[in-house]
PDB file of N, CA and C in Angstrom:
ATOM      1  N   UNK A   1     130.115  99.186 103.622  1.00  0.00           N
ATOM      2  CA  UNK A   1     130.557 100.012 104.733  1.00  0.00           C
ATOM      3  C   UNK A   1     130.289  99.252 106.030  1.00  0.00           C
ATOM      4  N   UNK A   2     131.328  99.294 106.889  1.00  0.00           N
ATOM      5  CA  UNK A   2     131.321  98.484 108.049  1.00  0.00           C
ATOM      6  C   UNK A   2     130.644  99.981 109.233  1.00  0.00           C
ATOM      7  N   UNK A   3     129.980  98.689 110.248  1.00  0.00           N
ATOM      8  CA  UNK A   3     129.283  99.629 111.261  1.00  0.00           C
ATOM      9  C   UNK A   3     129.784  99.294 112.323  1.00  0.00           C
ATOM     10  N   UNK A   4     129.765 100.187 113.274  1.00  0.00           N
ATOM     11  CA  UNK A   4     130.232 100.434 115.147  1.00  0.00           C
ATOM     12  C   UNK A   4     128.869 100.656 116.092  1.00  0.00           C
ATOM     13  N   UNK A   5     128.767  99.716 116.792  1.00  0.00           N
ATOM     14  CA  UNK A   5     127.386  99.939 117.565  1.00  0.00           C
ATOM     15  C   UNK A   5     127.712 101.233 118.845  1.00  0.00           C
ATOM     16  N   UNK A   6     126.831 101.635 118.907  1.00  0.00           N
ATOM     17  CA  UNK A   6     127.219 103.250 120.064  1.00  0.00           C
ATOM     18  C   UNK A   6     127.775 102.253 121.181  1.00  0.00           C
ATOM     19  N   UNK A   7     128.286 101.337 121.387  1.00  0.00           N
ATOM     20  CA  UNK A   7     128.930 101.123 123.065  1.00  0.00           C
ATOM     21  C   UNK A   7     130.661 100.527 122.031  1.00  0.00           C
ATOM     22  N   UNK A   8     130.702 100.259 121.097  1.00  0.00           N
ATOM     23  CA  UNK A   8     131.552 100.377 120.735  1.00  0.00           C
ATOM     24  C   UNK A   8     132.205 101.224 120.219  1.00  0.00           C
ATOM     25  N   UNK A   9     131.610 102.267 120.009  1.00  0.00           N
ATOM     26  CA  UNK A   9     132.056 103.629 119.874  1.00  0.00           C
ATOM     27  C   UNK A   9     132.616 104.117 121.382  1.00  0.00           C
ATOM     28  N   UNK A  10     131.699 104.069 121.994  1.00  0.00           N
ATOM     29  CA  UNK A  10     131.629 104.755 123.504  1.00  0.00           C
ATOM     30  C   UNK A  10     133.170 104.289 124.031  1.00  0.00           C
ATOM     31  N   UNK A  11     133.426 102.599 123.458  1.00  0.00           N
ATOM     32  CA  UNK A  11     134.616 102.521 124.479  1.00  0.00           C
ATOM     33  C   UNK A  11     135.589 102.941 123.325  1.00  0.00           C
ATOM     34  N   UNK A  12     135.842 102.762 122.385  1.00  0.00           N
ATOM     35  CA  UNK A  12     136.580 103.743 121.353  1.00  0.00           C
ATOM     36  C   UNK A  12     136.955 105.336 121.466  1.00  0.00           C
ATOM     37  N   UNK A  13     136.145 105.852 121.727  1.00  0.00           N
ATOM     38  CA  UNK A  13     135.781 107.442 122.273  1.00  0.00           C
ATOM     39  C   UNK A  13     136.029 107.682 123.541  1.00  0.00           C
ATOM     40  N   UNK A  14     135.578 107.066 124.605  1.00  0.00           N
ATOM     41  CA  UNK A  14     136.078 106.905 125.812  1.00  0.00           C
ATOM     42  C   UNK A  14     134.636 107.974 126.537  1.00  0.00           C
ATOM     43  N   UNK A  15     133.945 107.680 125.945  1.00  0.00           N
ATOM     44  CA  UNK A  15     132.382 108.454 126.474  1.00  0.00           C
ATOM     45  C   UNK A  15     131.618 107.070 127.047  1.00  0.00           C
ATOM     46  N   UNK A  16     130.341 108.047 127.619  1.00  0.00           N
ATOM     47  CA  UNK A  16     129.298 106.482 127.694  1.00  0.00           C
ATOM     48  C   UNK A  16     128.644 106.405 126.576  1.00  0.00           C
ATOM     49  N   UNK A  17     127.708 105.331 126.772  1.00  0.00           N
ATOM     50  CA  UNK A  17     127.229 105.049 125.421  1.00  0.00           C
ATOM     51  C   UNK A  17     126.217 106.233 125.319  1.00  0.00           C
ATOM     52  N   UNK A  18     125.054 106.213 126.136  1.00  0.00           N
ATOM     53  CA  UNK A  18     124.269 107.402 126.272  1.00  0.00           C
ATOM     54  C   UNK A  18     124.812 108.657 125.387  1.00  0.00           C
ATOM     55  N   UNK A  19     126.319 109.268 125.644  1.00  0.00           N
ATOM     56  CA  UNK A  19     126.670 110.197 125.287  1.00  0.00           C
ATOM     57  C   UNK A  19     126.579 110.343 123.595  1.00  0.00           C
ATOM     58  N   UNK A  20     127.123 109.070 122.968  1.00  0.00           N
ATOM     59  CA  UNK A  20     127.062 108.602 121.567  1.00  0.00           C
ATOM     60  C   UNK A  20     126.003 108.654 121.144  1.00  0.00           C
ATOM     61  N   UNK A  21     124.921 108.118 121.805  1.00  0.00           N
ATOM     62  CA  UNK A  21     123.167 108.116 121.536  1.00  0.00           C
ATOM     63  C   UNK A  21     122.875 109.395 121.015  1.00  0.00           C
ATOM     64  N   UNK A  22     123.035 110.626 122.213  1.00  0.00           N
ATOM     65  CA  UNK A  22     122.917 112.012 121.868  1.00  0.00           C
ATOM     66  C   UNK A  22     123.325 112.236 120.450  1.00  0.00           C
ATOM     67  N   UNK A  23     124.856 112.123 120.567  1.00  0.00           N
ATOM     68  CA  UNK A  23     125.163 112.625 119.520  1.00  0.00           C
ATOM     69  C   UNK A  23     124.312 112.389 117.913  1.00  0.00           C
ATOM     70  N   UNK A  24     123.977 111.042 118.069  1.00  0.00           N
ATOM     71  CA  UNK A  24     123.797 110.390 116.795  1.00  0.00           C
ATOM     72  C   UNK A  24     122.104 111.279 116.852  1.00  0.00           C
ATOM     73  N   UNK A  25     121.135 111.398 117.703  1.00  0.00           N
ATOM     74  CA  UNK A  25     120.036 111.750 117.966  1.00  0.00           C
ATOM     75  C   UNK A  25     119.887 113.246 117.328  1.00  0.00           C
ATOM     76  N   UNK A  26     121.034 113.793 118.284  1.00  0.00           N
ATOM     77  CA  UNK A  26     121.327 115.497 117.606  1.00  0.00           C
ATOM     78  C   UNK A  26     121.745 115.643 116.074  1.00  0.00           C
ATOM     79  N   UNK A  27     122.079 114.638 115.068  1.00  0.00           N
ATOM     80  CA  UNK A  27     122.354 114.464 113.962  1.00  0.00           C
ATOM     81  C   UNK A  27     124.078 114.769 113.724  1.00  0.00           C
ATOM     82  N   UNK A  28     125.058 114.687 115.269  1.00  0.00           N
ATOM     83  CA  UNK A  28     125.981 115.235 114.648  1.00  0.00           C
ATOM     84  C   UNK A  28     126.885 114.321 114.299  1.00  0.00           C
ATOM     85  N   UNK A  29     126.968 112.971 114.282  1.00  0.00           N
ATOM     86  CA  UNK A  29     127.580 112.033 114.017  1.00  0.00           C
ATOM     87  C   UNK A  29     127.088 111.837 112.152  1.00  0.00           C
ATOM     88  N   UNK A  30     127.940 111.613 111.368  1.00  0.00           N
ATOM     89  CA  UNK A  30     127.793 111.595 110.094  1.00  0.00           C
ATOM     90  C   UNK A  30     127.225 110.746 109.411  1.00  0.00           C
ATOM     91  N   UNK A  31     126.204 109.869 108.989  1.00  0.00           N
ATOM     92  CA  UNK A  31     125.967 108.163 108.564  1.00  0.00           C
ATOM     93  C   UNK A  31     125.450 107.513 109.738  1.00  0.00           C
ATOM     94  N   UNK A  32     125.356 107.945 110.693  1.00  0.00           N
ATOM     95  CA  UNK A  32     124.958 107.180 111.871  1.00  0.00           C
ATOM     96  C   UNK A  32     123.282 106.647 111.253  1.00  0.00           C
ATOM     97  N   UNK A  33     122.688 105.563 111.531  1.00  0.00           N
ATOM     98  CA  UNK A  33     121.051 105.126 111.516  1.00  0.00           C
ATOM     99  C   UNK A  33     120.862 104.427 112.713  1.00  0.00           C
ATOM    100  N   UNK A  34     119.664 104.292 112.862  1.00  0.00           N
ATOM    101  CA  UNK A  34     118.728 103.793 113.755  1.00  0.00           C
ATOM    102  C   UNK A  34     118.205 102.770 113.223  1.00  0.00           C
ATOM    103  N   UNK A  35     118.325 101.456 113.764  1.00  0.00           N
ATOM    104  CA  UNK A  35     118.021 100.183 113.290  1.00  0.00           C
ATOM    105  C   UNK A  35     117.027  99.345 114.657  1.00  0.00           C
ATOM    106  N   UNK A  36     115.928  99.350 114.824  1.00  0.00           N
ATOM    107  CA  UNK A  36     115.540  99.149 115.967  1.00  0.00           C
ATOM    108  C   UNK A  36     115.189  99.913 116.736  1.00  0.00           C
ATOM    109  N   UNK A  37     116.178 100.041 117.814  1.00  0.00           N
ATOM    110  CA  UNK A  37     116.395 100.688 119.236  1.00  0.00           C
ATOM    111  C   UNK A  37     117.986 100.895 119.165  1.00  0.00           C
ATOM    112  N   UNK A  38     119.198 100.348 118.162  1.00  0.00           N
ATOM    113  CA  UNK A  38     120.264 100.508 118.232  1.00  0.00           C
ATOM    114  C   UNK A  38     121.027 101.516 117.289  1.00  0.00           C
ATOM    115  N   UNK A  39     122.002 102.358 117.572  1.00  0.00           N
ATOM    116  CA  UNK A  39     122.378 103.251 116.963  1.00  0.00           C
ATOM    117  C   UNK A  39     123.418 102.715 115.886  1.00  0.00           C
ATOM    118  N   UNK A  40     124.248 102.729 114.360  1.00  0.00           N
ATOM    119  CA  UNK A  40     124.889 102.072 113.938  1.00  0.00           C
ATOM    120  C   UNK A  40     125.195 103.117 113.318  1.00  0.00           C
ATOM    121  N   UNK A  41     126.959 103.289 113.524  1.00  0.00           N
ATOM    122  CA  UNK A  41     127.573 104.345 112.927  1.00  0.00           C
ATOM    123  C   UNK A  41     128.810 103.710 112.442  1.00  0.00           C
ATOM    124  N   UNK A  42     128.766 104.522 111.538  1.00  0.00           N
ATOM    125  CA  UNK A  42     129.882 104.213 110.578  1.00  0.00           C
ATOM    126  C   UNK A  42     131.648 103.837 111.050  1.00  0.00           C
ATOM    127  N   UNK A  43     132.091 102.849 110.617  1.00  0.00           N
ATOM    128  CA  UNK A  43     133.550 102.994 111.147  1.00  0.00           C
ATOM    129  C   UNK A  43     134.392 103.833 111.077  1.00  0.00           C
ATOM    130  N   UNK A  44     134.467 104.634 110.281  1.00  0.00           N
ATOM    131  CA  UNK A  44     135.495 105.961 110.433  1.00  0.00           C
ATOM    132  C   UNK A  44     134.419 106.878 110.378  1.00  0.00           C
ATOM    133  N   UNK A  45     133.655 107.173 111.571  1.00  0.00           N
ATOM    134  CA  UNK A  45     133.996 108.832 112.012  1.00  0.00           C
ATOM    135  C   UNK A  45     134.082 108.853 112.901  1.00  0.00           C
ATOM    136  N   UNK A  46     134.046 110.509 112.870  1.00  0.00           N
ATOM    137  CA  UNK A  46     135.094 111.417 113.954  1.00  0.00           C
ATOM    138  C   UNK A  46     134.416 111.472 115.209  1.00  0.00           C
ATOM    139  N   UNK A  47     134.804 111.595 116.355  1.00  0.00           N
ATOM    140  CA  UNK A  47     134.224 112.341 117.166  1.00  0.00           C
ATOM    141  C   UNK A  47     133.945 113.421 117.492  1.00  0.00           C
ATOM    142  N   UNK A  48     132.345 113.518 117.961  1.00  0.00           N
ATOM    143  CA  UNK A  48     132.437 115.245 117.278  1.00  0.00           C
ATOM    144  C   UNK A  48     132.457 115.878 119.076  1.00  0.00           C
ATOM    145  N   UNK A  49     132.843 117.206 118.451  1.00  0.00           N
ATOM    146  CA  UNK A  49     133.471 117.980 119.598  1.00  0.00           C
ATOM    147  C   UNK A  49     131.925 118.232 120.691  1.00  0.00           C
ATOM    148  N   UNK A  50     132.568 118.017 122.181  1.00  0.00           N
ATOM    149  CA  UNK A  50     130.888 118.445 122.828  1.00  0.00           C
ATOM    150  C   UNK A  50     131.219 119.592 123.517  1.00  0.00           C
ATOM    151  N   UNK A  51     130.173 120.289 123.330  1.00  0.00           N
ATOM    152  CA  UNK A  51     129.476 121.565 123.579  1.00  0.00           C
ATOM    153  C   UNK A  51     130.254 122.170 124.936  1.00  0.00           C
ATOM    154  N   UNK A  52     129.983 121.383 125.919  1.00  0.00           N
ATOM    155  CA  UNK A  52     129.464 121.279 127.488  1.00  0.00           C
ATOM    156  C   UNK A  52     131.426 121.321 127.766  1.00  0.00           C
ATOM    157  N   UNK A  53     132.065 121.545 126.704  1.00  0.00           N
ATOM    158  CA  UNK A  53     133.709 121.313 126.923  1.00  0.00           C
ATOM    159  C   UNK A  53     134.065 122.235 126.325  1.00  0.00           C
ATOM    160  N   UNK A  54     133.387 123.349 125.376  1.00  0.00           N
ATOM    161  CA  UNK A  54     134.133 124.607 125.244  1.00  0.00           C
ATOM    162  C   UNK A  54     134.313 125.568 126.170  1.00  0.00           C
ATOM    163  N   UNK A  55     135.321 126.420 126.227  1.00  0.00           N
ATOM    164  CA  UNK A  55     135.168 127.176 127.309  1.00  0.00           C
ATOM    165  C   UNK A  55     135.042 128.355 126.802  1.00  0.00           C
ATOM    166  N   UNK A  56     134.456 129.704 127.284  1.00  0.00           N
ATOM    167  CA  UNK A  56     133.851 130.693 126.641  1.00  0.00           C
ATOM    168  C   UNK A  56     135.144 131.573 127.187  1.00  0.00           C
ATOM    169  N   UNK A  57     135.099 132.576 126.550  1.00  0.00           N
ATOM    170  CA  UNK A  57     135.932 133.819 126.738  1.00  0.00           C
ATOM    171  C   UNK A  57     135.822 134.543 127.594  1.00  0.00           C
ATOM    172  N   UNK A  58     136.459 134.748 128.821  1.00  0.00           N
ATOM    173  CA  UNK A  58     136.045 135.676 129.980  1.00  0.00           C
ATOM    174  C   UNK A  58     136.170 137.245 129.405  1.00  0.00           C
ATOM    175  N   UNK A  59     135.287 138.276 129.874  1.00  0.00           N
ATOM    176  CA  UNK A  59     135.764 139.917 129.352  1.00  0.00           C
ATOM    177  C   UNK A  59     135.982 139.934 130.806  1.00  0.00           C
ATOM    178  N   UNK A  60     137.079 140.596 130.908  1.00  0.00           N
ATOM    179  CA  UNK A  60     137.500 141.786 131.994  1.00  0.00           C
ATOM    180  C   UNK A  60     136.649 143.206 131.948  1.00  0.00           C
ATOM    181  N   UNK A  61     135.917 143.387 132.900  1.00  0.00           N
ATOM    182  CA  UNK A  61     135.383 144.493 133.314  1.00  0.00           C
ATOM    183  C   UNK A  61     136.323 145.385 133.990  1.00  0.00           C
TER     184      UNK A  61
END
């Protein structure tokens, strides 16, 4: 299995790298490990959806 370092993800994804870090940290990246200090994730996965970009349902009062 081939690996993607989080800044090659980042420019793949179009995030910063930081953002990829999270992800892989929060466990939501799939296969991702920690080798060092560097994050190494798998070549095919997904990007996972972030939080901070759903938008919630307004109720009308």
């Amino acid at each position: 299995m081939d690996y993607l370092t989080s800044a090659e993800c980042a420019k793949k994804w179009n995030v910063s790298q930081r953002r990829v870090a999270i992800y892989c940290k929060e466990g939501r990246i799939e296969g991702a490990v920690l080798r060092g200090r560097m994050w190494l994730i798998p070549e095919g996965a997904k990007k996972p959806e972030d939080p901070r970009r759903i938008r919630k349902k307004r109720t009308v009062k």
